[in-house]
PDB file of N, CA and C in Angstrom:
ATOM      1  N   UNK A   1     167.367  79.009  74.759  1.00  0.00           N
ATOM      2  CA  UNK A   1     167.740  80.224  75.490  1.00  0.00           C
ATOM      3  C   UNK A   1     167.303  81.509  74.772  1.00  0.00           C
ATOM      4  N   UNK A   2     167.473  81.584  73.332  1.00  0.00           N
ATOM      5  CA  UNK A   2     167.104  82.324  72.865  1.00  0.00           C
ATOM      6  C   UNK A   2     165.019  83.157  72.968  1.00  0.00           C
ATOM      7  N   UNK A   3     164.701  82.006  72.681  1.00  0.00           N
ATOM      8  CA  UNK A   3     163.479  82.460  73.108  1.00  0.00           C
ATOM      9  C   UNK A   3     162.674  82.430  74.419  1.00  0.00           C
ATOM     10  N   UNK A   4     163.653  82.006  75.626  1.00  0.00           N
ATOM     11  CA  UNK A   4     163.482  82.606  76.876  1.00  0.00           C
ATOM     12  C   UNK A   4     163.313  84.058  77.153  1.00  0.00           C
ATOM     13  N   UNK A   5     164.986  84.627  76.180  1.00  0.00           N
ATOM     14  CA  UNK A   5     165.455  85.657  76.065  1.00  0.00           C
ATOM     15  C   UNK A   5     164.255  86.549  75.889  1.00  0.00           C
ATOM     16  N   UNK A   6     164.056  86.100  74.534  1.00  0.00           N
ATOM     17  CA  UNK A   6     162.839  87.319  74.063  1.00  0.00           C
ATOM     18  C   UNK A   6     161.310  86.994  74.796  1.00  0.00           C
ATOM     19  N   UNK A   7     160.605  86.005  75.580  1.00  0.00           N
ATOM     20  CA  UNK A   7     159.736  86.392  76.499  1.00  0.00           C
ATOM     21  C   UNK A   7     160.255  87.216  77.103  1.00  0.00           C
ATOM     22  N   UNK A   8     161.064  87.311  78.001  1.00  0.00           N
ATOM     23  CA  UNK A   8     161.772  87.878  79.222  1.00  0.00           C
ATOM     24  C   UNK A   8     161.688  89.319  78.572  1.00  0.00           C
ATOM     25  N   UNK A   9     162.255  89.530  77.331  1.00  0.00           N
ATOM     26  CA  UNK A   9     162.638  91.088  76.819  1.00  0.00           C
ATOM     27  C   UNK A   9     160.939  91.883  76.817  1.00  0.00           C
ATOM     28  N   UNK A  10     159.941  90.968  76.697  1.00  0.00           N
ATOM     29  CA  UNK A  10     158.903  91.397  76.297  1.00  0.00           C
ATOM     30  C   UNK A  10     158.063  91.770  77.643  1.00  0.00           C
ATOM     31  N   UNK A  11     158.410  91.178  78.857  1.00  0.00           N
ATOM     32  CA  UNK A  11     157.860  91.335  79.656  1.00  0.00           C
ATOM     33  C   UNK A  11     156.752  89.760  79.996  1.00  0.00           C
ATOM     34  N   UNK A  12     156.918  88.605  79.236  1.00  0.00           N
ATOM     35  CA  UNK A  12     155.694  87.810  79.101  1.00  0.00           C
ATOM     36  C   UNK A  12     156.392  86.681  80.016  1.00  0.00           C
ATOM     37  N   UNK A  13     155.620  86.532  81.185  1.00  0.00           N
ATOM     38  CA  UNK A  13     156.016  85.557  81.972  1.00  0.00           C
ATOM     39  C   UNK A  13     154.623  84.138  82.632  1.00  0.00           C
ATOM     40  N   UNK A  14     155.527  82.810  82.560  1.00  0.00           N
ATOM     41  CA  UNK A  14     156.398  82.824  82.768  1.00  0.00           C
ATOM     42  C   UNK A  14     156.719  82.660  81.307  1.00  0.00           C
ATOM     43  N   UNK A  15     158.110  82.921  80.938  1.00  0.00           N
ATOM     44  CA  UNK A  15     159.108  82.439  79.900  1.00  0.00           C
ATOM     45  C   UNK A  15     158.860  81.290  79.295  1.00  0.00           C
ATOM     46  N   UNK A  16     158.937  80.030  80.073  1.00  0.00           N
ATOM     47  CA  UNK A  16     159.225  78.486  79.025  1.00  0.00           C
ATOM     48  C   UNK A  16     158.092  78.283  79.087  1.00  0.00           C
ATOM     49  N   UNK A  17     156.773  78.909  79.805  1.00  0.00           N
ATOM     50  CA  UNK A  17     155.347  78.108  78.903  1.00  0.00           C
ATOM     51  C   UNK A  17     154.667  79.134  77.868  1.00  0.00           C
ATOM     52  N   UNK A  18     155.640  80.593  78.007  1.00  0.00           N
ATOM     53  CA  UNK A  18     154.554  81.127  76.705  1.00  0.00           C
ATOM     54  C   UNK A  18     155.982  80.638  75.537  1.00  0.00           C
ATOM     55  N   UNK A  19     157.383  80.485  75.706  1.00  0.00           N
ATOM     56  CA  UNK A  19     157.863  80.202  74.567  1.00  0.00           C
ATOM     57  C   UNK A  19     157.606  78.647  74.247  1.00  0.00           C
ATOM     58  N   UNK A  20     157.320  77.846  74.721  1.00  0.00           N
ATOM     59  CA  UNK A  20     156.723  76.002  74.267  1.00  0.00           C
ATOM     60  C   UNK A  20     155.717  76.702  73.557  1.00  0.00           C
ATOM     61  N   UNK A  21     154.285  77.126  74.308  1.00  0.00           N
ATOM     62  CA  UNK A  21     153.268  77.845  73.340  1.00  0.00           C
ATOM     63  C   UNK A  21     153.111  78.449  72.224  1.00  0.00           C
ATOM     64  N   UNK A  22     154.213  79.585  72.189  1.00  0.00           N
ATOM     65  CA  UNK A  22     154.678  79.735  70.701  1.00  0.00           C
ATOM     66  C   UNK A  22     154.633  79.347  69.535  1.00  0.00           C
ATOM     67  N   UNK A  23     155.962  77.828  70.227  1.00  0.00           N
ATOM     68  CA  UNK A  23     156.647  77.139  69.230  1.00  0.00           C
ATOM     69  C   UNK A  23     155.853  76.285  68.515  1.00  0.00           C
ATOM     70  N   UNK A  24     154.937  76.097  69.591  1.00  0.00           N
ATOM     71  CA  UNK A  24     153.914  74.845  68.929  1.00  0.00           C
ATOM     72  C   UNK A  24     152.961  75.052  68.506  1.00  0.00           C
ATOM     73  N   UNK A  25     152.684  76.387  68.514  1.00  0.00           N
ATOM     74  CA  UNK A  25     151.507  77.040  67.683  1.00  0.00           C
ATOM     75  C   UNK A  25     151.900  77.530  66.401  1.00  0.00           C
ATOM     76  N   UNK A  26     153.109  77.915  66.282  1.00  0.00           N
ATOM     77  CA  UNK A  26     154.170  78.173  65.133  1.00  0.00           C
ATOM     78  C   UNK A  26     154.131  76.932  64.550  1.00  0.00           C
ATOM     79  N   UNK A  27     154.547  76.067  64.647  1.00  0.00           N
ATOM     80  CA  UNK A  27     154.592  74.960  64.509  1.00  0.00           C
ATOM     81  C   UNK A  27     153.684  74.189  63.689  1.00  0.00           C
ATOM     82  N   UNK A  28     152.573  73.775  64.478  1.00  0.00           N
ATOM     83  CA  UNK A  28     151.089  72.818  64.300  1.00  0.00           C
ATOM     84  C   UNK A  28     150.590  73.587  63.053  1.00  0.00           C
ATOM     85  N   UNK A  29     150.479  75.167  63.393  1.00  0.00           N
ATOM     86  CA  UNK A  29     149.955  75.608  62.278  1.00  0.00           C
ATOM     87  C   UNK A  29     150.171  75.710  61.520  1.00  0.00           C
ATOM     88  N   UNK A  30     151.491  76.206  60.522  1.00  0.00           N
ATOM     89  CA  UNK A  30     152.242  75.779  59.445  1.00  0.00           C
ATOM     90  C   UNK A  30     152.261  74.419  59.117  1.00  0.00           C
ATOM     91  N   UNK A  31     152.226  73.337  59.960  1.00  0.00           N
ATOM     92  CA  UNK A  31     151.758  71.959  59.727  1.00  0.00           C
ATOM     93  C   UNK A  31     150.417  71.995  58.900  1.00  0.00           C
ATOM     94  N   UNK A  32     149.428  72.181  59.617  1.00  0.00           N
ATOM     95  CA  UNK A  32     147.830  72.458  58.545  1.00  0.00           C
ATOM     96  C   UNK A  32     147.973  73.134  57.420  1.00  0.00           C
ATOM     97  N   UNK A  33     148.839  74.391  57.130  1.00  0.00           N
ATOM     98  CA  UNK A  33     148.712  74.493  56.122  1.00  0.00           C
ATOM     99  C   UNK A  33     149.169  74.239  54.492  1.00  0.00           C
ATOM    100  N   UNK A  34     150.412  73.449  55.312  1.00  0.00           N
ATOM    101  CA  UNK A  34     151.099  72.981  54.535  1.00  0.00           C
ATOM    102  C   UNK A  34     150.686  71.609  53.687  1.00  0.00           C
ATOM    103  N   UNK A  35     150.439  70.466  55.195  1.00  0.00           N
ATOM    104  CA  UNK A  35     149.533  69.569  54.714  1.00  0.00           C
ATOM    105  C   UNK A  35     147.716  69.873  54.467  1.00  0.00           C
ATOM    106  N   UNK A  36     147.317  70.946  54.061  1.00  0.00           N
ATOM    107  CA  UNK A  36     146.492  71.245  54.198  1.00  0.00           C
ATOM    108  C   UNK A  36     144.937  71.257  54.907  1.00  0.00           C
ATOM    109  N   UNK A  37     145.044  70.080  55.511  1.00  0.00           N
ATOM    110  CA  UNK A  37     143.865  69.435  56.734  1.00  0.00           C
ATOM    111  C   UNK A  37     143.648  70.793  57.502  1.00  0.00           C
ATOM    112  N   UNK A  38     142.467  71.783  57.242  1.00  0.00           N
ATOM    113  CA  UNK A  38     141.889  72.750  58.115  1.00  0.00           C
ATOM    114  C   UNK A  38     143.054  73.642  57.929  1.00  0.00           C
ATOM    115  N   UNK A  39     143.602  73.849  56.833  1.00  0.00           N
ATOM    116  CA  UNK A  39     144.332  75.082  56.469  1.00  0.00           C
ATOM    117  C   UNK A  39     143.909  76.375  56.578  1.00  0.00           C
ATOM    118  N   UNK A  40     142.383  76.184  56.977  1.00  0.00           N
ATOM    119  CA  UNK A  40     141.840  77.598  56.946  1.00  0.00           C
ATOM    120  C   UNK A  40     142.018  77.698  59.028  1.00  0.00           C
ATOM    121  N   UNK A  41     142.342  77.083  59.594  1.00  0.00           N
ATOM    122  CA  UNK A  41     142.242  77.544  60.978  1.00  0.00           C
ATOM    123  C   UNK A  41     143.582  77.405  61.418  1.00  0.00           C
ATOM    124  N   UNK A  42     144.799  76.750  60.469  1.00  0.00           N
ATOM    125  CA  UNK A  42     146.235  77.214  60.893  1.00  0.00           C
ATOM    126  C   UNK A  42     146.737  78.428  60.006  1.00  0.00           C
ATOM    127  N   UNK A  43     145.823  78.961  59.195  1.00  0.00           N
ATOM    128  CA  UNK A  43     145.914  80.456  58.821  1.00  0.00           C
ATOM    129  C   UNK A  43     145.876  81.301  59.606  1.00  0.00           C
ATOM    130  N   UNK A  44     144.389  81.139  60.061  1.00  0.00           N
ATOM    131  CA  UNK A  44     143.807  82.121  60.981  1.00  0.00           C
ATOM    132  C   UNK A  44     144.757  82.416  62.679  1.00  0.00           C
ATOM    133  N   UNK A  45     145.224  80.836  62.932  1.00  0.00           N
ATOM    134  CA  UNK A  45     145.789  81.009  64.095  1.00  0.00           C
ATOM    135  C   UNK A  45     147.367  81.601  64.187  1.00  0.00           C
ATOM    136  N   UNK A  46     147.760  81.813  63.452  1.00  0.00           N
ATOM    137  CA  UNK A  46     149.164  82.157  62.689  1.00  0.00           C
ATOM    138  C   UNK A  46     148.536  83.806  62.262  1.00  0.00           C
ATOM    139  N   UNK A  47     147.516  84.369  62.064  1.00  0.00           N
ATOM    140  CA  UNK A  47     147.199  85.712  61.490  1.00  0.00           C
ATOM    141  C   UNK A  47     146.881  86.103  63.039  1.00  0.00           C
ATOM    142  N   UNK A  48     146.170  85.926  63.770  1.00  0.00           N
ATOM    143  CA  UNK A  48     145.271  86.368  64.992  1.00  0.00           C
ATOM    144  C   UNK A  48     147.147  86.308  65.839  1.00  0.00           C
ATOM    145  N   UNK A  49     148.394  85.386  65.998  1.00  0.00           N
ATOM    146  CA  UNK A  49     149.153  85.328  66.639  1.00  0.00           C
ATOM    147  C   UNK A  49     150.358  86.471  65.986  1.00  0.00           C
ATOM    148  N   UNK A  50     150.505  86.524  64.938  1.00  0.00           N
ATOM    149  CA  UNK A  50     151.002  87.205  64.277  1.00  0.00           C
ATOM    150  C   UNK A  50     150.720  88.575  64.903  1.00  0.00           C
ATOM    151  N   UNK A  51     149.134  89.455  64.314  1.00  0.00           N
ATOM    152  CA  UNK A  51     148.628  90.624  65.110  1.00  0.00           C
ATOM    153  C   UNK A  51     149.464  90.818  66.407  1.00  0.00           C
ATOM    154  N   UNK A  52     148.942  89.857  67.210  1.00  0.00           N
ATOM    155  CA  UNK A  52     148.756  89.779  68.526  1.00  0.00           C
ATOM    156  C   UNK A  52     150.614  89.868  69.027  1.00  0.00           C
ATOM    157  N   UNK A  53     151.359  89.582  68.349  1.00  0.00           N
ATOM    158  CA  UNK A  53     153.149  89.678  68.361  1.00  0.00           C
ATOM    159  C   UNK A  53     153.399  90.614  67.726  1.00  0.00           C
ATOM    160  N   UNK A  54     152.750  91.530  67.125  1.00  0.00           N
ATOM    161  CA  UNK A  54     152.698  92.619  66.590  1.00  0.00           C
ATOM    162  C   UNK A  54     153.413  93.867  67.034  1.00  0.00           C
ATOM    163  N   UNK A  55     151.747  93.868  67.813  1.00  0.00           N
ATOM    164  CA  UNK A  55     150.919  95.038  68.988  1.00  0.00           C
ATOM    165  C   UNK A  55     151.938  95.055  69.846  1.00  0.00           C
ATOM    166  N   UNK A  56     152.633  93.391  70.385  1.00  0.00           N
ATOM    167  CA  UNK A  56     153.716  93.422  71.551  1.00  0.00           C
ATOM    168  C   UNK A  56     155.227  93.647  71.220  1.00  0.00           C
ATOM    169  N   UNK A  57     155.585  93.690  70.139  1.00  0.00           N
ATOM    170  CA  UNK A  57     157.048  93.831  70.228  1.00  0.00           C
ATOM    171  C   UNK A  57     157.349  94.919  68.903  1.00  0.00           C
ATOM    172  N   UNK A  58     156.167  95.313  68.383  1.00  0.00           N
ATOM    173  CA  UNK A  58     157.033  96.336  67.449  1.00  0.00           C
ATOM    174  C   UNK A  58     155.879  97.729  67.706  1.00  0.00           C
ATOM    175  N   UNK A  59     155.540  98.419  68.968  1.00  0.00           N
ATOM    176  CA  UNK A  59     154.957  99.896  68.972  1.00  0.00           C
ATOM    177  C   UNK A  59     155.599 100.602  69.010  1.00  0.00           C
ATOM    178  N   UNK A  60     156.250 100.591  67.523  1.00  0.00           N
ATOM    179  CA  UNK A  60     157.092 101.838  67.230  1.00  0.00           C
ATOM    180  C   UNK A  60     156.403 103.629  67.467  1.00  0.00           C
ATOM    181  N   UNK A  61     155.168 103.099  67.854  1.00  0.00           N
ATOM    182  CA  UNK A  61     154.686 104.857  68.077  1.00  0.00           C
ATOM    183  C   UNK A  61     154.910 105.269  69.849  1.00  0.00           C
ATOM    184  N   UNK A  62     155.747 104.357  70.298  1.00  0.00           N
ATOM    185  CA  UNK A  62     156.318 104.770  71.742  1.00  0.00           C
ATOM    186  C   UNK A  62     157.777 105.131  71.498  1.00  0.00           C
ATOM    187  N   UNK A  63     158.385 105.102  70.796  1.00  0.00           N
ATOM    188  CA  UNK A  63     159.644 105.313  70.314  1.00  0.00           C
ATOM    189  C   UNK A  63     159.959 106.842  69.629  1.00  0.00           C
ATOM    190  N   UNK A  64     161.049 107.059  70.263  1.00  0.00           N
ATOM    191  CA  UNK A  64     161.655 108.482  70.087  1.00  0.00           C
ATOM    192  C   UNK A  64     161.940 108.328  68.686  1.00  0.00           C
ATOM    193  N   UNK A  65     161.835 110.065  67.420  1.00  0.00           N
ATOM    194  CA  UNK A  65     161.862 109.509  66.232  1.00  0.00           C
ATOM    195  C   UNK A  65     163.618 109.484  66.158  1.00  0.00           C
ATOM    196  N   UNK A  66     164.012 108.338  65.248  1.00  0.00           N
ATOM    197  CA  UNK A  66     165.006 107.958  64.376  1.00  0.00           C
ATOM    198  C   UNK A  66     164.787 106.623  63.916  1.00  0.00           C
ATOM    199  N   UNK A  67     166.001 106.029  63.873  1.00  0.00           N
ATOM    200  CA  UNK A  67     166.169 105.271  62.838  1.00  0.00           C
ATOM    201  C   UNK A  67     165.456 103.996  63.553  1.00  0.00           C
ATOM    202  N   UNK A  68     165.661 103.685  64.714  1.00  0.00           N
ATOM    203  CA  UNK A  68     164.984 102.580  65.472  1.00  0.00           C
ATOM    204  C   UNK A  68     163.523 102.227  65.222  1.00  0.00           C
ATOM    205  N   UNK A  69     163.151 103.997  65.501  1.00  0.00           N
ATOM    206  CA  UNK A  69     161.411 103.295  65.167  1.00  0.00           C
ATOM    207  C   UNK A  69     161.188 103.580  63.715  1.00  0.00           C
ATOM    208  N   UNK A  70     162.145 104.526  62.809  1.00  0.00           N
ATOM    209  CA  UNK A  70     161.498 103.911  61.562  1.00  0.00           C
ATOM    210  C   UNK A  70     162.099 102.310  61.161  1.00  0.00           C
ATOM    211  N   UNK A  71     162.931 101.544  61.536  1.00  0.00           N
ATOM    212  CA  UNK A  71     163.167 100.587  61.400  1.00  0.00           C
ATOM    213  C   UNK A  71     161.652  99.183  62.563  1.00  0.00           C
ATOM    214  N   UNK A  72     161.482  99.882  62.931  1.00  0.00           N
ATOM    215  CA  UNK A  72     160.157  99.622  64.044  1.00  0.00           C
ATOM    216  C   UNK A  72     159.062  99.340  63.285  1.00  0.00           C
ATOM    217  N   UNK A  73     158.677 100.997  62.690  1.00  0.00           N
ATOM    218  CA  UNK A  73     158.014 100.812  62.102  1.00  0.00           C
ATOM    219  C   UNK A  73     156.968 100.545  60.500  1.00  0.00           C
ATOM    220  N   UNK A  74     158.131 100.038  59.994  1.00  0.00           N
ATOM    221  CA  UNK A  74     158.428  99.623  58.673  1.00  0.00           C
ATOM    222  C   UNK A  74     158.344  97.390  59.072  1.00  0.00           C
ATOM    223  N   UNK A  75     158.729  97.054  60.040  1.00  0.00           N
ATOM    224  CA  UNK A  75     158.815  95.786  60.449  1.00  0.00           C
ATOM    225  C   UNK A  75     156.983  95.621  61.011  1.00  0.00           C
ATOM    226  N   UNK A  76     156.620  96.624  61.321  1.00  0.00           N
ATOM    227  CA  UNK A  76     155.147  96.440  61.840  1.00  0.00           C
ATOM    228  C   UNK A  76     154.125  96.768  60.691  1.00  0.00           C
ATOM    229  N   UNK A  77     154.658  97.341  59.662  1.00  0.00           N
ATOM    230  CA  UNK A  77     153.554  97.673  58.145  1.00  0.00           C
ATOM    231  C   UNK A  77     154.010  96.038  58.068  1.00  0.00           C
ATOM    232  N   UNK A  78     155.087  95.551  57.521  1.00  0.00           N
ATOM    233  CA  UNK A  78     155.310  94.570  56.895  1.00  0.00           C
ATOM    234  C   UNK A  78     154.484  93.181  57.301  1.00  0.00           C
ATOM    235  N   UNK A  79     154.558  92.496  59.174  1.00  0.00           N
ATOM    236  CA  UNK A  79     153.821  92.154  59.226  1.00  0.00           C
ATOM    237  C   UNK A  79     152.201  92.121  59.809  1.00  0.00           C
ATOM    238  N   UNK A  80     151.589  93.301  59.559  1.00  0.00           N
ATOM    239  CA  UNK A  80     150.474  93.430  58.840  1.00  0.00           C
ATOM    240  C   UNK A  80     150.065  92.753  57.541  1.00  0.00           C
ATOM    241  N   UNK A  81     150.745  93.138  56.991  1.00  0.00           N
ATOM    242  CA  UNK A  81     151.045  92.455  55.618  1.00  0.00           C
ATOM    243  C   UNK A  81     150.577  91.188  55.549  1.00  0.00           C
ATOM    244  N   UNK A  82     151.460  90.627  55.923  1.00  0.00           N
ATOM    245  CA  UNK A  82     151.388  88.885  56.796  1.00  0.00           C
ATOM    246  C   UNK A  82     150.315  88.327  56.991  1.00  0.00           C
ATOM    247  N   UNK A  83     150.162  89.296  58.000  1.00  0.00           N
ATOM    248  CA  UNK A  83     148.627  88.866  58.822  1.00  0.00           C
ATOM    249  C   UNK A  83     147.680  88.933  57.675  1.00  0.00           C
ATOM    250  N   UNK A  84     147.355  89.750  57.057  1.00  0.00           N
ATOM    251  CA  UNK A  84     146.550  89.845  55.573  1.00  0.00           C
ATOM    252  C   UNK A  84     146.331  88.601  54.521  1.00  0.00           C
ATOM    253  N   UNK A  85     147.853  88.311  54.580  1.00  0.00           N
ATOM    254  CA  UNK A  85     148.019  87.249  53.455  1.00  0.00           C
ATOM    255  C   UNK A  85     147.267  85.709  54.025  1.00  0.00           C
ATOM    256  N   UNK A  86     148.074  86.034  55.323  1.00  0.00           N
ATOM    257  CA  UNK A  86     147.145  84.832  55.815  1.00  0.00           C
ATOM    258  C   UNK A  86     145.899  84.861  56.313  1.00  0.00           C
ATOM    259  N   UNK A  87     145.452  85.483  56.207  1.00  0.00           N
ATOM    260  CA  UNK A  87     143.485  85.628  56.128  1.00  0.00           C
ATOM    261  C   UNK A  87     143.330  85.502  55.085  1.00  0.00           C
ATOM    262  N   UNK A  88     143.790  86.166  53.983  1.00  0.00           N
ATOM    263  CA  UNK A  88     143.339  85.274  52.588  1.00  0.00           C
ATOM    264  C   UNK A  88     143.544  83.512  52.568  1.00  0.00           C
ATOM    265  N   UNK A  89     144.544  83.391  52.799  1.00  0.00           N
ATOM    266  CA  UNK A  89     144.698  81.969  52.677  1.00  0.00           C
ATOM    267  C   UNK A  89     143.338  81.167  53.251  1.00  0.00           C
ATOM    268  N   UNK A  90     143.025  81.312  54.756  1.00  0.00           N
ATOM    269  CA  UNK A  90     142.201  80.950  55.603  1.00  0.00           C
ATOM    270  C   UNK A  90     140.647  81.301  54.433  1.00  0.00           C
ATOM    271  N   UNK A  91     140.955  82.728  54.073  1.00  0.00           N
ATOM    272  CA  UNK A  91     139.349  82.845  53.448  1.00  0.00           C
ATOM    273  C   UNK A  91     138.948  81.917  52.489  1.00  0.00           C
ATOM    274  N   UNK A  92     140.183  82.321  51.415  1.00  0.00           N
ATOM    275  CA  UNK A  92     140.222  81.233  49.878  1.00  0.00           C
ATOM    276  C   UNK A  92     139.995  80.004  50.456  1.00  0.00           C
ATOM    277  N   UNK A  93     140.720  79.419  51.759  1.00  0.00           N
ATOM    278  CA  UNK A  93     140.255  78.073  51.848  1.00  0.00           C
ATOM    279  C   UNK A  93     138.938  77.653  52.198  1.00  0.00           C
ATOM    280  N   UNK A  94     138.254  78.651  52.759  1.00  0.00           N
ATOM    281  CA  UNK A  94     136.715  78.299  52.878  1.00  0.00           C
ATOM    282  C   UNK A  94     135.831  77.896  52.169  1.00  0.00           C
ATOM    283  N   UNK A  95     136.111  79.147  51.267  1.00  0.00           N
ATOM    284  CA  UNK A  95     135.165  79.317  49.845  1.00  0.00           C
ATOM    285  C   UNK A  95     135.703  78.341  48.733  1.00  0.00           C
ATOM    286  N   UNK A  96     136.559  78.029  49.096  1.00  0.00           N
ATOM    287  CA  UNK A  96     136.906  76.849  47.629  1.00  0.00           C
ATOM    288  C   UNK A  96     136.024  75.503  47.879  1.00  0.00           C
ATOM    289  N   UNK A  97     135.311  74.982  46.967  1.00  0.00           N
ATOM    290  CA  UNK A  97     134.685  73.464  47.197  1.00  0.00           C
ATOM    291  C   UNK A  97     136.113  72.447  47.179  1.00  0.00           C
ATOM    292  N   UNK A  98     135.662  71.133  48.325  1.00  0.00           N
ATOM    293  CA  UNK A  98     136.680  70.627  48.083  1.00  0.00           C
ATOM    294  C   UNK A  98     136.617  69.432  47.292  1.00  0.00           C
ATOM    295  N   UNK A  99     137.876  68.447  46.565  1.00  0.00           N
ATOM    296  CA  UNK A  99     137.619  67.981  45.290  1.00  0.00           C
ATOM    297  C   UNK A  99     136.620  66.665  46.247  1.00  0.00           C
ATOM    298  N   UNK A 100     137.189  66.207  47.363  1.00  0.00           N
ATOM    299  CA  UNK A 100     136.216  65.180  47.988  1.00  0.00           C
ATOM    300  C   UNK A 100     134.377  65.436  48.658  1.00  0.00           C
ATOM    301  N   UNK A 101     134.141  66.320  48.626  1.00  0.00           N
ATOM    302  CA  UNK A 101     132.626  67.268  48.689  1.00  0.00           C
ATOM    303  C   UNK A 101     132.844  67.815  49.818  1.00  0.00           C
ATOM    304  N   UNK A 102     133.910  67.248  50.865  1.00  0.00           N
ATOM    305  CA  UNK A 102     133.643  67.689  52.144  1.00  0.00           C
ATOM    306  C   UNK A 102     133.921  68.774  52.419  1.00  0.00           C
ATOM    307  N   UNK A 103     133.396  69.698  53.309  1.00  0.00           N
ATOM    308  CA  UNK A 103     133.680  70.983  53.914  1.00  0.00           C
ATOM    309  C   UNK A 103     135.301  71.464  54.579  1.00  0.00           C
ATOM    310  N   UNK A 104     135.583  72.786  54.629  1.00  0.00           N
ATOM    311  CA  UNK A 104     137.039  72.576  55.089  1.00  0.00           C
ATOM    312  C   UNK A 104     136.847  72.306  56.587  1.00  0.00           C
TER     313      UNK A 104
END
């Protein structure tokens, strides 16, 4: 229910196939990188989704000033941030040789 909730708040319909989509992209991808198999493309898909949840739920530059959008927009530097870290991850994993010869 909860993440019905927040499609719905966002405007993204319908609801239960972009929140399944989400979850399982949340999901799968933290899977790769954890077990590392193509860690460089559950980076990337977790950085590009990240952005992209960004842009949609924190434009604190539509927001009247106080505390909301500096709380807005202090949550939208941060993940930037994010998104950053995980393009490094994705990059470093490219460029590293792997110990079996194969490519990532």
């Amino acid at each position: 229910p909860g993440a019905l909730a927040e499609m719905a708040h966002f405007g993204l319909a319908p609801g239960p196939l972009f929140a399944v989509l989400v979850i399982a992209l949340e999901l799968a991808a933290s899977a790769m990188i954890l077990s590392g198999r193509l860690r460089w493309l559950g980076a990337l898909a977790l950085a590009v989704f990240t952005l992209a949840a960004t842009g949609i739920a924190l434009r604190y530059w539509e927001m009247p000033v106080g505390q909301e959008r500096f709380m807005a927009a202090n949550a939208f530097y941060e993940h930037l941030g994010l998104a950053g870290g995980l393009l490094l991850v994705a990059w470093l994993d490219l460029r590293e040789p792997r110990p079996d010869g194969a490519t990532a």
